[in-house]
C-alpha atoms as a PDB file:
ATOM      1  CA  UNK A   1     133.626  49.747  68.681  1.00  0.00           C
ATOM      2  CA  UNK A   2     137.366  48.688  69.453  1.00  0.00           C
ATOM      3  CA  UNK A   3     138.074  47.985  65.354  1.00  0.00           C
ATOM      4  CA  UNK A   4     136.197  51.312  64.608  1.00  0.00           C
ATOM      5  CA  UNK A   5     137.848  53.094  66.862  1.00  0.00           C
ATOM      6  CA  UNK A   6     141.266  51.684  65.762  1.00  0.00           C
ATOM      7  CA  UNK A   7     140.805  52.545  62.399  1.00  0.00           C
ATOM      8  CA  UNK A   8     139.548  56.002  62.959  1.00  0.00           C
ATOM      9  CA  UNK A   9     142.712  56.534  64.764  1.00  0.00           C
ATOM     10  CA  UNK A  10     144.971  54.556  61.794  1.00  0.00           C
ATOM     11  CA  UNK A  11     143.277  57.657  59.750  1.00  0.00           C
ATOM     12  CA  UNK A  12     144.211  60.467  62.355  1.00  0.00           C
ATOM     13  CA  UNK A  13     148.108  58.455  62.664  1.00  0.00           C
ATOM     14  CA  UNK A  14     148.530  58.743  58.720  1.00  0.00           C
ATOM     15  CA  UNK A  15     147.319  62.432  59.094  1.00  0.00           C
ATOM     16  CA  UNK A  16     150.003  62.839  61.276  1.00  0.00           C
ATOM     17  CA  UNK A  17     153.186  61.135  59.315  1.00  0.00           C
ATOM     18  CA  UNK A  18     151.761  63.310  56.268  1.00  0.00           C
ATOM     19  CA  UNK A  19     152.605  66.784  58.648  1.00  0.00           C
ATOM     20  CA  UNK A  20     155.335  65.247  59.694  1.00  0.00           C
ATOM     21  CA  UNK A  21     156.915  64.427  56.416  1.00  0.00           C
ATOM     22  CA  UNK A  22     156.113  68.404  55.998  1.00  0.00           C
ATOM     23  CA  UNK A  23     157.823  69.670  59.057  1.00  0.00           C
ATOM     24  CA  UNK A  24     161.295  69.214  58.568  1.00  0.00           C
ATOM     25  CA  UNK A  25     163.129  70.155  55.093  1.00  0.00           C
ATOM     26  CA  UNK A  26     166.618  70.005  54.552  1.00  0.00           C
ATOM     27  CA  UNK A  27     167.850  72.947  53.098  1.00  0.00           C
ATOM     28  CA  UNK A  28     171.350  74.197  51.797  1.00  0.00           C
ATOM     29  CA  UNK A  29     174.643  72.531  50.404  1.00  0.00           C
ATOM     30  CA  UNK A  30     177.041  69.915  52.120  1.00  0.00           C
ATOM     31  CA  UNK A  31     180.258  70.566  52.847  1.00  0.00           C
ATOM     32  CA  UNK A  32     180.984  68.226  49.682  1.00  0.00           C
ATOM     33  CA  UNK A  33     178.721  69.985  47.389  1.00  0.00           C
ATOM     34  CA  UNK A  34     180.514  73.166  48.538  1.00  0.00           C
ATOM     35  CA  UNK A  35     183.732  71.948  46.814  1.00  0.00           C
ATOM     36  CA  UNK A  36     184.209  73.844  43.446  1.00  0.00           C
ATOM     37  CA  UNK A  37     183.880  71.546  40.113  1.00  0.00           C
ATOM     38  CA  UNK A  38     184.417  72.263  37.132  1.00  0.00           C
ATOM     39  CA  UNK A  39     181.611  74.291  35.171  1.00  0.00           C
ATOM     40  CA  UNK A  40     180.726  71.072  32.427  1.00  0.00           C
ATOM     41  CA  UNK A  41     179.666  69.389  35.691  1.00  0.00           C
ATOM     42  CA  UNK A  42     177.210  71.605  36.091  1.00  0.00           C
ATOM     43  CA  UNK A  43     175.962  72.918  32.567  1.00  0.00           C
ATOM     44  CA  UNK A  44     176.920  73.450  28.982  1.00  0.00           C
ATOM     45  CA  UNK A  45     175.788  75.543  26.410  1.00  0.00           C
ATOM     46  CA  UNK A  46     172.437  75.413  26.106  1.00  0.00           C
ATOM     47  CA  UNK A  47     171.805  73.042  29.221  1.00  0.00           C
ATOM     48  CA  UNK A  48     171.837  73.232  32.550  1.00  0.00           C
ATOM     49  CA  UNK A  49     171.975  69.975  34.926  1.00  0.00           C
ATOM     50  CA  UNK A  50     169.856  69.358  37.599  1.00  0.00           C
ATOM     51  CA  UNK A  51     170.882  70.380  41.321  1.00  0.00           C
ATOM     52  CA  UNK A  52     173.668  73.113  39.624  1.00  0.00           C
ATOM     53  CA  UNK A  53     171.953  76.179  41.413  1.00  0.00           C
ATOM     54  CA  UNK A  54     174.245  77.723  44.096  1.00  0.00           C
ATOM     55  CA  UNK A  55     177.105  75.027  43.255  1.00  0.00           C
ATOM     56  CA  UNK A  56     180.665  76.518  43.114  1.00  0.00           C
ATOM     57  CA  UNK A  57     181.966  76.037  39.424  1.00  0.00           C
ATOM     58  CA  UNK A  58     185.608  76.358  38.019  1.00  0.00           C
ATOM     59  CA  UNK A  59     186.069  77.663  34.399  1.00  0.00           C
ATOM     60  CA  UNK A  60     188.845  79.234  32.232  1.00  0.00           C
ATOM     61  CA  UNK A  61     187.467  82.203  30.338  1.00  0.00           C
ATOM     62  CA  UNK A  62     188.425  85.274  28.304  1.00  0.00           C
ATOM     63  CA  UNK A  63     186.315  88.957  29.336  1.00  0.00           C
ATOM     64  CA  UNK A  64     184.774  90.642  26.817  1.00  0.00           C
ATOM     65  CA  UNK A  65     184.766  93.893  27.849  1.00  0.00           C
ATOM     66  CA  UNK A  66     182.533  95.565  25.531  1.00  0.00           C
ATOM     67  CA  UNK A  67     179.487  93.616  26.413  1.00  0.00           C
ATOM     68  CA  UNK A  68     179.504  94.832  29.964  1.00  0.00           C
ATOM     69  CA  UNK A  69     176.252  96.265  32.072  1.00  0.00           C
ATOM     70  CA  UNK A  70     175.427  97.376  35.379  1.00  0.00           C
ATOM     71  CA  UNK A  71     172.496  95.988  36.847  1.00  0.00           C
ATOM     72  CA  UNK A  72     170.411  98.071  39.924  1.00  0.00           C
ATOM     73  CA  UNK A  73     167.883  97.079  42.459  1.00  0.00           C
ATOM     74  CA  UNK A  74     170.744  94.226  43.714  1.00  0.00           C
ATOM     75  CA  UNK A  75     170.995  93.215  47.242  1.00  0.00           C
ATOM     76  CA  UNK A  76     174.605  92.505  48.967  1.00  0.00           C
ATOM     77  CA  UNK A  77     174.508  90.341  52.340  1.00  0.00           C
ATOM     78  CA  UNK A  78     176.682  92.072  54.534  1.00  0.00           C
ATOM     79  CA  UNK A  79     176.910  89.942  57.761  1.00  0.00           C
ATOM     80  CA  UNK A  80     173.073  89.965  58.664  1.00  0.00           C
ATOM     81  CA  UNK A  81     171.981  92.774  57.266  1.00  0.00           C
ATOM     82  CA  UNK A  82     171.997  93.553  53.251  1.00  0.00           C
ATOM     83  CA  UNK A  83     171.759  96.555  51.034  1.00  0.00           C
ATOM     84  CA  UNK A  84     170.708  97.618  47.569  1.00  0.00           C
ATOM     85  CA  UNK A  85     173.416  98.621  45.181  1.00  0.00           C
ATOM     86  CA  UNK A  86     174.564  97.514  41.936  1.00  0.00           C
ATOM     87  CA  UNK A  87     175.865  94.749  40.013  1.00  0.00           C
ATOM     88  CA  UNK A  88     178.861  94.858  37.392  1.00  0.00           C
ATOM     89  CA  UNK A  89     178.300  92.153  34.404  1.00  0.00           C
ATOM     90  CA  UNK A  90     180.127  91.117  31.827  1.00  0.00           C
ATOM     91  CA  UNK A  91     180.389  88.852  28.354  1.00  0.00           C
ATOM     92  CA  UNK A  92     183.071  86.202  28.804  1.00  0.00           C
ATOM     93  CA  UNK A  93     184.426  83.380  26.234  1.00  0.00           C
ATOM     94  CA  UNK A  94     184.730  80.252  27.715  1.00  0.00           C
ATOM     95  CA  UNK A  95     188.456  79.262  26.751  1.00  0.00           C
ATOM     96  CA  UNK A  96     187.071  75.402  26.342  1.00  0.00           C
ATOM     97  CA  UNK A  97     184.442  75.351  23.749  1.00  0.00           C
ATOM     98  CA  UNK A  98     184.257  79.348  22.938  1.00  0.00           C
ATOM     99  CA  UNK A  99     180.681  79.389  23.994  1.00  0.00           C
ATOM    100  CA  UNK A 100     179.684  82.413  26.002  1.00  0.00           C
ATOM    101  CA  UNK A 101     178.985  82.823  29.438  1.00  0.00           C
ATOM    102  CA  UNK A 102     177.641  85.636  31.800  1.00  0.00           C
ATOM    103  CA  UNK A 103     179.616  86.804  34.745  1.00  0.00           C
ATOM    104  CA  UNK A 104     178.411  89.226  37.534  1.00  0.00           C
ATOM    105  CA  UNK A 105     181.916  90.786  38.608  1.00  0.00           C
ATOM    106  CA  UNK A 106     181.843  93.138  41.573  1.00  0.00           C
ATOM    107  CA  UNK A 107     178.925  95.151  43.654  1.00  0.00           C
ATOM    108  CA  UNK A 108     178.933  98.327  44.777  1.00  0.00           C
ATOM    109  CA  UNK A 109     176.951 101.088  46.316  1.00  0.00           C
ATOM    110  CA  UNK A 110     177.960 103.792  43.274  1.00  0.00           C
ATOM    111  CA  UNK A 111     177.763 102.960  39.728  1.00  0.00           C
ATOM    112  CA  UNK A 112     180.244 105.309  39.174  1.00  0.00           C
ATOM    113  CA  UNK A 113     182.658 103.101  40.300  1.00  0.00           C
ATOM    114  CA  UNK A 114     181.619 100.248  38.372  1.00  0.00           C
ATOM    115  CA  UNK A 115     182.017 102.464  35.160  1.00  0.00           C
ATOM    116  CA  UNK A 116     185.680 102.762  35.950  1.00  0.00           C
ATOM    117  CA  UNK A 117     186.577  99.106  36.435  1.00  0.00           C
ATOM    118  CA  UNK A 118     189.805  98.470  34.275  1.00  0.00           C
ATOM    119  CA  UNK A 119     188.915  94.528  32.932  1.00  0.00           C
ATOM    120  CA  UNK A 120     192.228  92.504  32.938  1.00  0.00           C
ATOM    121  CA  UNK A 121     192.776  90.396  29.188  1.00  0.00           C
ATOM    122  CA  UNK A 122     193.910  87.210  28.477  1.00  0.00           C
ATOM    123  CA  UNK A 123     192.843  83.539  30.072  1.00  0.00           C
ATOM    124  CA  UNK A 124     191.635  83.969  33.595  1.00  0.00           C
ATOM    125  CA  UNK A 125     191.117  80.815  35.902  1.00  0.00           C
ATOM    126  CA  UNK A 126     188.075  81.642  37.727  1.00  0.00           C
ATOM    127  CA  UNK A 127     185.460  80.544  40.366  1.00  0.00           C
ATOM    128  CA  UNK A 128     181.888  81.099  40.524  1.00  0.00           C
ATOM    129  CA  UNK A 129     178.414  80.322  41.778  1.00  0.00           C
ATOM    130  CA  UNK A 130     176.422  78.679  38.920  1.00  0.00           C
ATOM    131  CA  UNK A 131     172.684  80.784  39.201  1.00  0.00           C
ATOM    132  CA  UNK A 132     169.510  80.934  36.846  1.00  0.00           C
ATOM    133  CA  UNK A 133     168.549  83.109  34.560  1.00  0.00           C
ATOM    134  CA  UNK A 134     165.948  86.323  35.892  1.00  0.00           C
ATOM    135  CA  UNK A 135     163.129  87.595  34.463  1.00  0.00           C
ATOM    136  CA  UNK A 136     163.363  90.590  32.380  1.00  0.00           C
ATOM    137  CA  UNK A 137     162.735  93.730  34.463  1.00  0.00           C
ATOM    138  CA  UNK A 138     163.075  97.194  33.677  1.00  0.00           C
ATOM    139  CA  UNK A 139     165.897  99.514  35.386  1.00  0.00           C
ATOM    140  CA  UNK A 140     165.791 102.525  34.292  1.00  0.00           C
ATOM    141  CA  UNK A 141     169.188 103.868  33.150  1.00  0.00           C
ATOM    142  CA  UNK A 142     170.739 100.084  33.743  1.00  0.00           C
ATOM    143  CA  UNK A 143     169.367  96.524  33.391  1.00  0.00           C
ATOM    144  CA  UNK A 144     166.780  95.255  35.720  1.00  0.00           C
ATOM    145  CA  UNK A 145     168.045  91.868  35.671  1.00  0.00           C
ATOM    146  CA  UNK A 146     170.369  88.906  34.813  1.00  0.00           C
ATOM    147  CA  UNK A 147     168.242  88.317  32.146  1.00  0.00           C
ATOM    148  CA  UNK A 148     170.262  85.709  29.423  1.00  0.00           C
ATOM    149  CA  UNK A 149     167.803  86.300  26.810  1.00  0.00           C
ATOM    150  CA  UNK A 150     167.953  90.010  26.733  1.00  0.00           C
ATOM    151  CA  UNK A 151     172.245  90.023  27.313  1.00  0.00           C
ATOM    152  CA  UNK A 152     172.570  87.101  24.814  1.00  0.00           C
ATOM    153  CA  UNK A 153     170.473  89.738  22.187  1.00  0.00           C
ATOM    154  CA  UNK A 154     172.794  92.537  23.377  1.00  0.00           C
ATOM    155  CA  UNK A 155     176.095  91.019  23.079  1.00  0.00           C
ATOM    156  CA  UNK A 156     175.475  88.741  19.373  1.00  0.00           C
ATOM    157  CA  UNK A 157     173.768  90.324  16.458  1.00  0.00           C
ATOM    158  CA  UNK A 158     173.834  86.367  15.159  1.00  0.00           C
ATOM    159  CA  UNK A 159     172.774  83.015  17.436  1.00  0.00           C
ATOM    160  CA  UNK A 160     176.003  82.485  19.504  1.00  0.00           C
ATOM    161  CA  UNK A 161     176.369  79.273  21.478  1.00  0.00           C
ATOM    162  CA  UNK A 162     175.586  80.141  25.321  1.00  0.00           C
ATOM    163  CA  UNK A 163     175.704  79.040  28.708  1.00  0.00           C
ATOM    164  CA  UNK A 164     171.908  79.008  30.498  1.00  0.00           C
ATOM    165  CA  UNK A 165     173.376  79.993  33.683  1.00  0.00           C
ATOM    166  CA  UNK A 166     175.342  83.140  34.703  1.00  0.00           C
ATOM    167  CA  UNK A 167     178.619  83.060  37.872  1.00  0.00           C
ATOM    168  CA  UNK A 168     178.849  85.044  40.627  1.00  0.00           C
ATOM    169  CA  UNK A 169     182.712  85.312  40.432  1.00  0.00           C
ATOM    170  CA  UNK A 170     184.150  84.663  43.648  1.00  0.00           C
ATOM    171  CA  UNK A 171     188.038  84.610  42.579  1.00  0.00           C
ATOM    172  CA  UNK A 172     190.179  84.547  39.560  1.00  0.00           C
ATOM    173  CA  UNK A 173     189.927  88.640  38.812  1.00  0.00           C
ATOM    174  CA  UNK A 174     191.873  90.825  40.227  1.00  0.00           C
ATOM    175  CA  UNK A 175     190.336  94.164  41.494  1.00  0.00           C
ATOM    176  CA  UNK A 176     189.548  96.488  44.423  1.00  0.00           C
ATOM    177  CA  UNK A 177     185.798  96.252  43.872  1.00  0.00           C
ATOM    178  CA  UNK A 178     183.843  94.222  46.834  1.00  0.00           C
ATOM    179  CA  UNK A 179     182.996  90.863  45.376  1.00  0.00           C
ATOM    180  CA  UNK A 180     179.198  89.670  45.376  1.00  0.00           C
ATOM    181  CA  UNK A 181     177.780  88.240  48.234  1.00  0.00           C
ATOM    182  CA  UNK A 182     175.118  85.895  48.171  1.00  0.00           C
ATOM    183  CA  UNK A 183     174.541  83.994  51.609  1.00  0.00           C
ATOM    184  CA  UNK A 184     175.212  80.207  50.255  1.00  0.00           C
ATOM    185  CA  UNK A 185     174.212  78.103  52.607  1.00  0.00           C
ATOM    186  CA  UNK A 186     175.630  75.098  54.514  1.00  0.00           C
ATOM    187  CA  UNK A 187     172.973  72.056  54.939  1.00  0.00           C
ATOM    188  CA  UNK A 188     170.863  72.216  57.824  1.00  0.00           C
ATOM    189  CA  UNK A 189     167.147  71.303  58.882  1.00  0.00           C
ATOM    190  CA  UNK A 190     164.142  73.476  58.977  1.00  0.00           C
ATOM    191  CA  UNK A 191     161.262  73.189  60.862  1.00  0.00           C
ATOM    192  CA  UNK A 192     157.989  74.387  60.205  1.00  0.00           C
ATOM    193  CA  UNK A 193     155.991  75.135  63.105  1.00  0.00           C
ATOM    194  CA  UNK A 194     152.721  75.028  62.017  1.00  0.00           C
ATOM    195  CA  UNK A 195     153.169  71.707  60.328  1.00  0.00           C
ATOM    196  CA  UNK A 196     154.633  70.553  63.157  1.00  0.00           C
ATOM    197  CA  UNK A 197     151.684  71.766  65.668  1.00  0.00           C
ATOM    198  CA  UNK A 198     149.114  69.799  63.469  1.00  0.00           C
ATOM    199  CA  UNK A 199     150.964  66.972  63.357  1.00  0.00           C
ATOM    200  CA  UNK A 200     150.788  66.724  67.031  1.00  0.00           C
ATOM    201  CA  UNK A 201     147.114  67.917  67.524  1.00  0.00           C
ATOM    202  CA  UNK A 202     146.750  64.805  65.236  1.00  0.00           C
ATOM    203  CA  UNK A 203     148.687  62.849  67.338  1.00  0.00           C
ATOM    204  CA  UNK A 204     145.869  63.849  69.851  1.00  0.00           C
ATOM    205  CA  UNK A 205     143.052  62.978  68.089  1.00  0.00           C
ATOM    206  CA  UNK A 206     144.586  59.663  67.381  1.00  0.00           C
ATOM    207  CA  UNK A 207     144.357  59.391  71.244  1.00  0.00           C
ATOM    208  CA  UNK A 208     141.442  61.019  71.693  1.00  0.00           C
ATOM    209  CA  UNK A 209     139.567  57.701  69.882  1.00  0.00           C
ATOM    210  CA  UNK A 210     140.843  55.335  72.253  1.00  0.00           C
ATOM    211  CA  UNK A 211     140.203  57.408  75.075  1.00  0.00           C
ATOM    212  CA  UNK A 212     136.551  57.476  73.732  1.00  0.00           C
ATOM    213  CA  UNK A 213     136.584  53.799  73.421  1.00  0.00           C
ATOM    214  CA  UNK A 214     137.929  53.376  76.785  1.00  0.00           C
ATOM    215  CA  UNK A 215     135.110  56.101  78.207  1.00  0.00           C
ATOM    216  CA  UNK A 216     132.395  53.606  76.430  1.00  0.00           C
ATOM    217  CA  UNK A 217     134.042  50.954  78.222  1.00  0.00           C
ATOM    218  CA  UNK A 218     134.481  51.794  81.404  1.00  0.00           C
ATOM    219  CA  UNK A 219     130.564  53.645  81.465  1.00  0.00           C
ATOM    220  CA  UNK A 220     128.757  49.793  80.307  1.00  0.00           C
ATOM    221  CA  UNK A 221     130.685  48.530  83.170  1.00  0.00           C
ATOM    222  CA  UNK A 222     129.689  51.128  85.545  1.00  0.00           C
ATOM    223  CA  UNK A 223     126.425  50.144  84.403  1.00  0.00           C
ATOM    224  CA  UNK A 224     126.349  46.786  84.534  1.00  0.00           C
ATOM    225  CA  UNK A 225     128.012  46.911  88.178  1.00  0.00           C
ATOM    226  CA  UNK A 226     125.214  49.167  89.198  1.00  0.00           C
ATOM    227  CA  UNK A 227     122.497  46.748  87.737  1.00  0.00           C
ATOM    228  CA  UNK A 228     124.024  43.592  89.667  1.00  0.00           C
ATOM    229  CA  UNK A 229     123.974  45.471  93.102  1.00  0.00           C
ATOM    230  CA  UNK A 230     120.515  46.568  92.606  1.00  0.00           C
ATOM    231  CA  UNK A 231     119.450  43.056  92.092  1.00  0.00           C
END
């Protein structure tokens, strides 16, 4: 009963690593992967490396100007609460290898104000967060989306080399717009709860079978104590 019991609660213990190894995720950047790189560290045309998302990527570029869009139904984190605006994007040249590459600019709360954004010219130095590609999605009088396939279509009648990723330009442009804001965030543990409540009712069960091995125990010798004083 002992071996049976130990193995039923070997079952209930592995049960109970499994939840655990659920409970706690480690989510966000360290302070090192916070550090901008340059953008070939992170993708090149027609690529993107793993872990990139979210990283903070140098580049030298050229705007283009007359491959810009605004984009609606975008959210801007502002402290803890955020709200829906819209999203200047343009075309850029990438100074190294000419490919292009997607840039969301500035946000803002009127498009109108977008529309009148003056782009500077010539080589800009700038900083960005590397970010996927979205799904196509209709916006009405704008774009829906970030959507690479559909700009990529819109800006080159011909296949153009092309970055897979799109920045969030943090610096390197000069303007009175309010930059994009994202929330990137620093590495820290999470904890599920309910992973980490059936881990521990587990954890019970696993003691539960040598309590009932102990209750078997402890009743035969009750027994047997009873049968020696009767005789």
């Amino acid at each position: 009963m002992l071996l049976l019991m130990t193995m039923v609660a070997a079952v209930f213990a592995g049960l109970m690593q499994w939840q655990l190894s659920r409970t706690f995720t480690v989510v966000g950047l360290t302070e090192e992967q916070q550090l901008p790189r340059p953008l070939s560290e992170f993708a090149i045309p027609g690529e993107v490396f793993p872990e990139s998302y979210d990283r903070l990527a140098t580049v030298a570029v050229e705007l283009d100007p007359a491959n810009s869009f605004i984009v609606a139904n975008r959210l801007q984190l502002r402290g803890e609460s955020q709200v829906e605006g819209y999203w200047l994007i343009t075309n850029s040249t990438v100074v190294e290898n000419g490919a292009s590459l997607t840039l969301a600019i500035a946000f803002s709360e009127d498009p109108v104000e977008l529309k009148n954004f003056e782009f500077p010219t010539g080589k800009l130095e700038i900083a960005g967060f590397v970010e996927p590609s979205d799904p196509v999605r209709d916006g009405g009088e704008y774009l829906g989306s970030v959507a690479l396939s559909d700009l990529v279509n819109r800006y080159f009648d011909e296949p153009t080399p092309s970055y897979p990723i799109y920045l969030i330009v943090q610096s390197g442009i000069d303007m009175e717009l309010e930059p994009i804001q994202i929330g990137i965030r620093s590495q820290q543990v999470e904890i599920n709860w309910l992973t980490a409540f059936y881990a521990a009712e587990w954890l019970f069960f696993a003691f539960a079978a040598f309590y009932f091995w102990w209750r078997l125990v402890k009743d035969q010798v009750i027994r047997e104590r009873e049968v020696a004083q009767s005789s």
